[in-house]
Protein backbone atom coordinates (compact mmCIF):
# COMPACT_ATOMS: atom_id res chain seq x y z
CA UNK A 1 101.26 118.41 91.97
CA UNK A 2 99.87 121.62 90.61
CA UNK A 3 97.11 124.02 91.94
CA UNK A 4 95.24 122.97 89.13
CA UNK A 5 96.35 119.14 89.18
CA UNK A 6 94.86 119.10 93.06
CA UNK A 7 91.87 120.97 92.13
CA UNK A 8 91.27 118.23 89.41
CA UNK A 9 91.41 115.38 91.62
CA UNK A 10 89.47 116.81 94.65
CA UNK A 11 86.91 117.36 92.18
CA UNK A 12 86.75 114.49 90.65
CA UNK A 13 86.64 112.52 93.99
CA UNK A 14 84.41 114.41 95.53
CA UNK A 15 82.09 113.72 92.58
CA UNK A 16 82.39 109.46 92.72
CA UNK A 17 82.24 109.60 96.38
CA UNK A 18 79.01 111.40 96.58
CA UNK A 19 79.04 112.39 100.36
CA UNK A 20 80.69 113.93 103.00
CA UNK A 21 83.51 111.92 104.61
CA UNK A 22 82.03 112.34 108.44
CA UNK A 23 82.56 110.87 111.95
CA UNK A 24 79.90 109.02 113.08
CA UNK A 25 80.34 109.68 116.74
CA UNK A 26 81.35 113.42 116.31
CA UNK A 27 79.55 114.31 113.17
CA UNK A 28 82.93 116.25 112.38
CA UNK A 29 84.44 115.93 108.55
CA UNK A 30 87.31 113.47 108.63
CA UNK A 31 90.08 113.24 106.01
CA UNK A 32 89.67 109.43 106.33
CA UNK A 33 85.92 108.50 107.77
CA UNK A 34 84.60 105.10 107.50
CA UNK A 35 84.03 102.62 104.78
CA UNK A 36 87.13 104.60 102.58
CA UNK A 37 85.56 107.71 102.76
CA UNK A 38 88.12 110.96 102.11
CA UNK A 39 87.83 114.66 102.00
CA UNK A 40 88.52 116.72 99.35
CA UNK A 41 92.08 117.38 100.54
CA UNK A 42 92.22 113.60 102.37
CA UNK A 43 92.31 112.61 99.28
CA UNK A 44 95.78 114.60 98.05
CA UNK A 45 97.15 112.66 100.94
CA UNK A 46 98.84 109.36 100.39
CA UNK A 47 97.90 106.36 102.47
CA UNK A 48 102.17 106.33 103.42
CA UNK A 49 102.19 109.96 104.70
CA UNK A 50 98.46 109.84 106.68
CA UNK A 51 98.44 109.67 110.09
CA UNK A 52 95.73 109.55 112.40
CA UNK A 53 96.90 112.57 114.34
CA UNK A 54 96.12 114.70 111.11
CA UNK A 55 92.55 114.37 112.31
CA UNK A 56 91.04 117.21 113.74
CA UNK A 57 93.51 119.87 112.36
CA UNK A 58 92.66 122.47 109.69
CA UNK A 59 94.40 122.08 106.42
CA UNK A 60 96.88 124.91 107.10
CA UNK A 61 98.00 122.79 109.92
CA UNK A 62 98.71 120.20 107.61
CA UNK A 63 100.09 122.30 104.73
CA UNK A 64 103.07 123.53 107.29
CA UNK A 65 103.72 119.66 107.58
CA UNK A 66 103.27 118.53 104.47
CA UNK A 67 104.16 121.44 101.97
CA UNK A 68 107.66 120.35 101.20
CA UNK A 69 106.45 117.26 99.81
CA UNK A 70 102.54 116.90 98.47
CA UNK A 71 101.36 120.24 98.63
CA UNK A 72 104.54 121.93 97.76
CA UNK A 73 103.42 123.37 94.17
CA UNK A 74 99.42 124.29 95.74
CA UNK A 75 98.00 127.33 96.62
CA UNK A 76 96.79 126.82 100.62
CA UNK A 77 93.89 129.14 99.59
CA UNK A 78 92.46 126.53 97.46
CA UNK A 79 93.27 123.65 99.96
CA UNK A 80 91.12 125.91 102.54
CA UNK A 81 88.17 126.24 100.13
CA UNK A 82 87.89 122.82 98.86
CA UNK A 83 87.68 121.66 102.38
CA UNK A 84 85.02 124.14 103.49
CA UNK A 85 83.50 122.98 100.41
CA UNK A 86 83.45 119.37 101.41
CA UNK A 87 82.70 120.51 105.61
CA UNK A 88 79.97 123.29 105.11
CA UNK A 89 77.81 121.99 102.15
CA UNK A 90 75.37 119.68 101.22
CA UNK A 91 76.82 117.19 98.22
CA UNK A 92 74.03 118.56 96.62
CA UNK A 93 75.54 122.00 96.25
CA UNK A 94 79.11 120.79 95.40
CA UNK A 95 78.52 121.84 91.87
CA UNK A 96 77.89 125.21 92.72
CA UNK A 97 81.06 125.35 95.05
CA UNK A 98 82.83 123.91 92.48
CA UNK A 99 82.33 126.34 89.61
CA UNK A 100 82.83 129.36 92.53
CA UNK A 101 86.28 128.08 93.48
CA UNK A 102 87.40 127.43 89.64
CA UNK A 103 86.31 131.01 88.49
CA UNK A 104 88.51 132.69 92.26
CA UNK A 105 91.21 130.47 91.21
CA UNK A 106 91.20 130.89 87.64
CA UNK A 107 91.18 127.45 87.32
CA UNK A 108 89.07 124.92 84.80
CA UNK A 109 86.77 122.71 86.21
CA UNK A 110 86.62 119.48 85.09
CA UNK A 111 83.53 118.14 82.87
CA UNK A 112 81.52 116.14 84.89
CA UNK A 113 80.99 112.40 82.60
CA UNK A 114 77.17 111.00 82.33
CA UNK A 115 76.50 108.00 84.29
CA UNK A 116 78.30 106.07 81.21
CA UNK A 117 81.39 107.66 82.39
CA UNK A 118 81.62 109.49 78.94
C-alpha cells in the first residue's frame, strides 16, 4: 500500500462511517469501537493482524510493529495526522482536515460522491 493508496481509503472510510470510532466507557478513540466502528488508520489494519492489545497505543507504536508488512510503503507522518484527524475533530470538520493533510502531503484527495454514490 502506498502513502497515497492509505490516504485514499482512510478517507473514504472515514466519510461512510460518519463518526468517531470511540469507547463508550473511556470516551478514548479506538481502532475497533463498537458496532464495527474503525479509525482512520484501524481501518489499514486487517481483521488477521488486529489485536486487542493495539488499543491504547499511538500509531507510531504500531507502525514499529506493523511496518514490514501493511504500512511498509506509508509515510508515519500521514498515519499520525489522519489519526489526530479522526481523535481531535468533530466529523463535521473532517473535510477541512482532509484537504489540510492532502495539500502537506502532496497528495489528491478523493472526490467526495452525492448521496447517489455518483
Amino acid at each position: 500500500m502506498t502513502t497515497q493508496q492509505a490516504f485514499t481509503k482512510m478517507v473514504k472510510h472515514l466519510r461512510k462511517q460518519g463518526k468517531q470510532s470511540i469507547s463508550p466507557r473511556s470516551l478514548g478513540c479506538k481502532y475497533r469501537g463498537p458496532n464495527g466502528l474503525q479509525c482512520a488508520v484501524g481501518c489499514l489494519i486487517p481483521d488477521e493482524v488486529y489485536k486487542n492489545s493495539f488499543e491504547g497505543v499511538a500509531v507510531l507504536g504500531l507502525y514499529k510493529t506493523l511496518c514490514s508488512t501493511i504500512f511498509k510503503n506509508v509515510d508515519i507522518g500521514l498515519l499520525t495526522q489522519m489519526q489526530e484527524v479522526h481523535d481531535c475533530f468533530a466529523p463535521s470538520q473532517w473535510e477541512n482536515q482532509f484537504e489540510r493533510v492532502a495539500r502537506r502531503f502532496h497528495l489528491t484527495l478523493p472526490k467526495k460522491l452525492d448521496k447517489q454514490g455518483t
